[in-house]
Protein backbone atom coordinates (compact mmCIF):
# COMPACT_ATOMS: atom_id res chain seq x y z
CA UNK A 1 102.18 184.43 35.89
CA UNK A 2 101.75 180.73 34.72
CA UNK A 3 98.49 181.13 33.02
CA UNK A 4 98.75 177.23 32.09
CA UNK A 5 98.24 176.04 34.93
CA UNK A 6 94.55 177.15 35.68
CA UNK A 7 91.70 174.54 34.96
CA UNK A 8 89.17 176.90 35.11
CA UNK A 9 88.65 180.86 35.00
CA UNK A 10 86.12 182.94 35.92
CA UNK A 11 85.60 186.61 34.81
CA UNK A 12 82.93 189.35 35.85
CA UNK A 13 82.15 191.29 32.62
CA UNK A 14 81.80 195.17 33.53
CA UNK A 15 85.52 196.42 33.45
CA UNK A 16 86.89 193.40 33.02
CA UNK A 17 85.26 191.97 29.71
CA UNK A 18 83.77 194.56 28.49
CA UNK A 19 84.72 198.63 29.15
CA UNK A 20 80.99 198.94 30.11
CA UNK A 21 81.30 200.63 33.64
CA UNK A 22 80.91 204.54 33.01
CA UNK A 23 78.08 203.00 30.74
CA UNK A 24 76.16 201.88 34.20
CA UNK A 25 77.13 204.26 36.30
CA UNK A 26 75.22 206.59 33.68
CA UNK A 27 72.55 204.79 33.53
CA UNK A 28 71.99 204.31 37.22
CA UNK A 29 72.12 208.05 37.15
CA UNK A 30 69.76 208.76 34.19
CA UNK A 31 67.12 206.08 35.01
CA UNK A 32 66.03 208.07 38.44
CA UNK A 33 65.80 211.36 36.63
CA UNK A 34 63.65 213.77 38.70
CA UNK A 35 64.33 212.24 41.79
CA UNK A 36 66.56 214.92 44.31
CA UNK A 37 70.03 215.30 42.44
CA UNK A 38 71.85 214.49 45.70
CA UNK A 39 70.17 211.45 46.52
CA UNK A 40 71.03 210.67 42.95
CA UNK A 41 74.62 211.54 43.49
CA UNK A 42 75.09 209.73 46.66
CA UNK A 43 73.67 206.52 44.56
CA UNK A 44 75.95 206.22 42.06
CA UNK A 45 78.50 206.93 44.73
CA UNK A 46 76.75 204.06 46.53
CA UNK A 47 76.74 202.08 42.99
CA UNK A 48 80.48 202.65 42.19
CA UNK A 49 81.37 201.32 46.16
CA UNK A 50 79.60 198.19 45.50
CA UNK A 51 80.58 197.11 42.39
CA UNK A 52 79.19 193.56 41.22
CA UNK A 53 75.98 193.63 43.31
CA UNK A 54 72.44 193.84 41.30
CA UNK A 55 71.07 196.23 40.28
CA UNK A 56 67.41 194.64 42.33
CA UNK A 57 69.32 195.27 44.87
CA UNK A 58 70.99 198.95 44.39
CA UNK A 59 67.75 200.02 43.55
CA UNK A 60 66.10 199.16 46.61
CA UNK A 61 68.67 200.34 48.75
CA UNK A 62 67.78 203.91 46.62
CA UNK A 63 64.00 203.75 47.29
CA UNK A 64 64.41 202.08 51.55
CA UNK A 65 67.60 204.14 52.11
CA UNK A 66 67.90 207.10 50.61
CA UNK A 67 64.90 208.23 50.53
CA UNK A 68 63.35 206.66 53.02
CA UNK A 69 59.68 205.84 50.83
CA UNK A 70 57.94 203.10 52.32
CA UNK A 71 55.32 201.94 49.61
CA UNK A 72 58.14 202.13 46.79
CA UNK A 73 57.60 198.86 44.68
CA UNK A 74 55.89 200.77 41.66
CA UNK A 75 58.84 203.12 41.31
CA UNK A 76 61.11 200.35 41.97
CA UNK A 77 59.50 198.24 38.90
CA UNK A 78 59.61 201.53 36.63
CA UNK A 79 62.88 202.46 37.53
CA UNK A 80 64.20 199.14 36.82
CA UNK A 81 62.44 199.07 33.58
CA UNK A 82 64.11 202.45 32.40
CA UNK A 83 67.47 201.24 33.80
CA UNK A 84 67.32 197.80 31.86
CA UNK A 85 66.77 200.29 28.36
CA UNK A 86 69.64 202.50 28.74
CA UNK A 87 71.98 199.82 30.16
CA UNK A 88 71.48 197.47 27.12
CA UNK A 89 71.56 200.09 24.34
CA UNK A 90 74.76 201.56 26.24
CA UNK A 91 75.83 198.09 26.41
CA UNK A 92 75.63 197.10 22.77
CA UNK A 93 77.97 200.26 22.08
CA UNK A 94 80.79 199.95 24.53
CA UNK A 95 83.96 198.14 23.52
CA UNK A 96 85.61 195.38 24.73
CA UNK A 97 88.69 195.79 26.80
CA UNK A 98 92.15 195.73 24.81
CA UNK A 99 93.54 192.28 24.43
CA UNK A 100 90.68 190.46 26.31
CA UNK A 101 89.95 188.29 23.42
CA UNK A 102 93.78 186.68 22.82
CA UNK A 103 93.20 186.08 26.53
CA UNK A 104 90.08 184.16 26.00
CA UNK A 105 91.73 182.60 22.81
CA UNK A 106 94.98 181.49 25.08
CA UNK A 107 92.49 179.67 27.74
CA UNK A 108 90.45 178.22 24.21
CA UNK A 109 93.50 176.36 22.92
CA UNK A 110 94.87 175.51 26.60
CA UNK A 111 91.94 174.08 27.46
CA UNK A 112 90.92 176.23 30.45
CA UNK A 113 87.14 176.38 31.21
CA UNK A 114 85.97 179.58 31.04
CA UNK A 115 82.75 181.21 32.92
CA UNK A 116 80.97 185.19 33.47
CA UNK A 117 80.02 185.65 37.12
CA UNK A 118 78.45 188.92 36.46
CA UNK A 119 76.57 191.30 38.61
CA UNK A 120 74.87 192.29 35.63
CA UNK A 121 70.92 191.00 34.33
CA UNK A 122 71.92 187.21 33.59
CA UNK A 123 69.71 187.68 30.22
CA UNK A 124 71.38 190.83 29.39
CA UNK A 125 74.64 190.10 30.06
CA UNK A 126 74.30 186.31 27.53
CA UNK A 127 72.66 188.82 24.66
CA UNK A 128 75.35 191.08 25.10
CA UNK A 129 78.21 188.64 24.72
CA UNK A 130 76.74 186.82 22.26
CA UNK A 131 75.79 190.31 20.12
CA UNK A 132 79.75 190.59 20.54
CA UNK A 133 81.14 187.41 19.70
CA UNK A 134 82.26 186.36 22.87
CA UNK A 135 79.82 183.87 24.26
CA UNK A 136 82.04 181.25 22.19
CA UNK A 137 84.72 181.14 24.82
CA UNK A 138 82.77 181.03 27.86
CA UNK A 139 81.07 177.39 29.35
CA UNK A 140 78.44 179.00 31.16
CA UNK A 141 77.38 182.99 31.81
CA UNK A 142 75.57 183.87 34.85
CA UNK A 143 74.66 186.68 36.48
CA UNK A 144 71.80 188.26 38.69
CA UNK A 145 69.18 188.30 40.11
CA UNK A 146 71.12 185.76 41.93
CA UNK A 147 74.71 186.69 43.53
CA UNK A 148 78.31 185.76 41.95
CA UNK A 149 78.72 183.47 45.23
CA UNK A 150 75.58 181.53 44.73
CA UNK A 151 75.85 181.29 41.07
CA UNK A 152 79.71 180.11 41.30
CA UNK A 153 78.21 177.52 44.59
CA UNK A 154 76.05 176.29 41.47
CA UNK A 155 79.01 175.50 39.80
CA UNK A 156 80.90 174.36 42.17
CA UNK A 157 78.38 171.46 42.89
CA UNK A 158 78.09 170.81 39.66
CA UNK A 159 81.95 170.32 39.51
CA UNK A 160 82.95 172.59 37.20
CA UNK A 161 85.28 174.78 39.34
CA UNK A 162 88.12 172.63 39.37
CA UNK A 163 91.28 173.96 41.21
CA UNK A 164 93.21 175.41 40.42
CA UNK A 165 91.29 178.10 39.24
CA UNK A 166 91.84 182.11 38.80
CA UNK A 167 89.45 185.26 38.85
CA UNK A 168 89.88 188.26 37.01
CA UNK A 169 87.38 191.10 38.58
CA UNK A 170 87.38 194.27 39.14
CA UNK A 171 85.77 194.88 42.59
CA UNK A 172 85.19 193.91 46.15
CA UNK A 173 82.64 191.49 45.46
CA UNK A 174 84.96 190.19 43.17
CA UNK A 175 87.50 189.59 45.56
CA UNK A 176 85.59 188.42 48.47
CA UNK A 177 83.58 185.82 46.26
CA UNK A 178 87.62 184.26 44.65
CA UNK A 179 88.68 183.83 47.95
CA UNK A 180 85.21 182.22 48.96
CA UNK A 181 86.07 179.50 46.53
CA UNK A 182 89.83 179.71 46.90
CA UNK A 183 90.70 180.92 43.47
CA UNK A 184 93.48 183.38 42.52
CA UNK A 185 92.32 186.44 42.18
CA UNK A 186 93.33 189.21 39.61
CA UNK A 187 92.44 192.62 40.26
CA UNK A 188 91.94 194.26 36.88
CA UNK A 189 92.39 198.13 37.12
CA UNK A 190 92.45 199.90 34.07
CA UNK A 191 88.20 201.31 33.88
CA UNK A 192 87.70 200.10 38.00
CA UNK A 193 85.35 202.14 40.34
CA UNK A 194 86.78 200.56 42.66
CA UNK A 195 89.06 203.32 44.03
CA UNK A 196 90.48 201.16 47.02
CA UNK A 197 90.71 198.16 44.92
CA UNK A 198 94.60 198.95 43.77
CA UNK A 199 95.99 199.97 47.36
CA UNK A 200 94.07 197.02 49.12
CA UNK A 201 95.11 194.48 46.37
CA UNK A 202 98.90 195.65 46.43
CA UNK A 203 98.76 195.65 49.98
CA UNK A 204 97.67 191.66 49.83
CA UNK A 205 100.54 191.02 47.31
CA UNK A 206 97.59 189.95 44.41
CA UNK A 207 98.13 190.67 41.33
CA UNK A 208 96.83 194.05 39.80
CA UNK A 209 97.29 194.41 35.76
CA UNK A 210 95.85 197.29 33.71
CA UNK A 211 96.52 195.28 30.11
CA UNK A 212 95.85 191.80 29.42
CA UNK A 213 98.85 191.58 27.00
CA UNK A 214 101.05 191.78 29.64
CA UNK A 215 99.77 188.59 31.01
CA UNK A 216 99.82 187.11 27.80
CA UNK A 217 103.54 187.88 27.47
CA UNK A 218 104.81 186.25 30.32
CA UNK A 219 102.46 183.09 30.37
């Protein structure tokens, strides 16, 4: 793959910057403690299946869904609350994913724009990177409460998504929002949830890589 090309890349962060996604699934789990275990269970099923969305949002569907509670916005604010604790400190101990940084330094030095269209809290996921040392290769990190395809429209008004551009993500809502604003997608598979995400990708003849260095080799 002709990596030189690109003007502009855009990664999610969770499995694809950082190995951070048994990290939420966890916490997902651990922040409704002593709510029914198999509501719990089918959550995080219902988390790991929708990879990329907020967590505003997951939540929600917990409390409407799941359990069916109408006045809900209490335990809603709570569990958000307990969620945002364990995520971060879970967060500030993961590792980043093998090679992703001589990625980022091969887009520095070829001039590549580089942005984080995360699913993740837009404050936590900037403290994060930043905490890590890798907020220095990216022009702009966003992230929820607003969605990866009205954050990227943002920049794409703003004309900063110049084509061609490519998107390394690790599930569906990756995938849907690359081809939304006709980028080249790379499905990155090596800590996905995203259990369809190989067989679908393969299937579409786009690219799947478990190890940036591989990239990096043939670019």
């Amino acid at each position: 793959m002709n990596l030189s090309k690109y003007q502009v890349a855009v990664f999610d962060c969770d499995g694809v910057i950082l190995d951070s996604n048994k990290v939420k699934s966890d916490a997902f789990a651990l922040a409704l403690a002593g709510e029914n275990p198999e509501l719990v269970s089918r959550f995080v099923e219902y988390h790991q299946l929708n990879g990329g969305i907020s967590r505003y949002v997951k939540f929600e569907y917990f409390f409407k869904v799941l359990k069916k509670q109408d006045d809900y916005q209490d335990d809603l604010d709570q569990v958000l609350k307990r969620y945002g604790e364990l995520s971060l400190n879970g967060l500030l101990e993961c590792s980043e994913l093998p090679h992703i940084r001589g990625l980022l330094e091969y887009f520095k030095s070829n001039n590549v724009l580089c942005f984080v269209a995360s699913g993740g809290a837009q404050d936590e996921v900037r403290k994060i990177l930043k905490f890590k040392g890798l907020s220095q290769y990216f022009a702009g990190i966003y992230g929820s409460p607003k969605s990866k395809i009205d954050n990227l429209s943002e920049l794409e008004s703003l004309g900063e998504l110049s084509e061609p551009g490519i998107y390394f993500g690790d599930a569906h809502s990756d995938l849907v929002a690359a081809s939304a604003f006709n980028m080249d997608f790379v499905f990155v598979s090596s800590v996905s949830e995203w259990e369809a995400g190989k067989s679908i990708c393969t299937k579409h003849n786009i690219p799947v890589i478990d190890d940036y260095s591989k990239l990096l080799e043939v670019s």
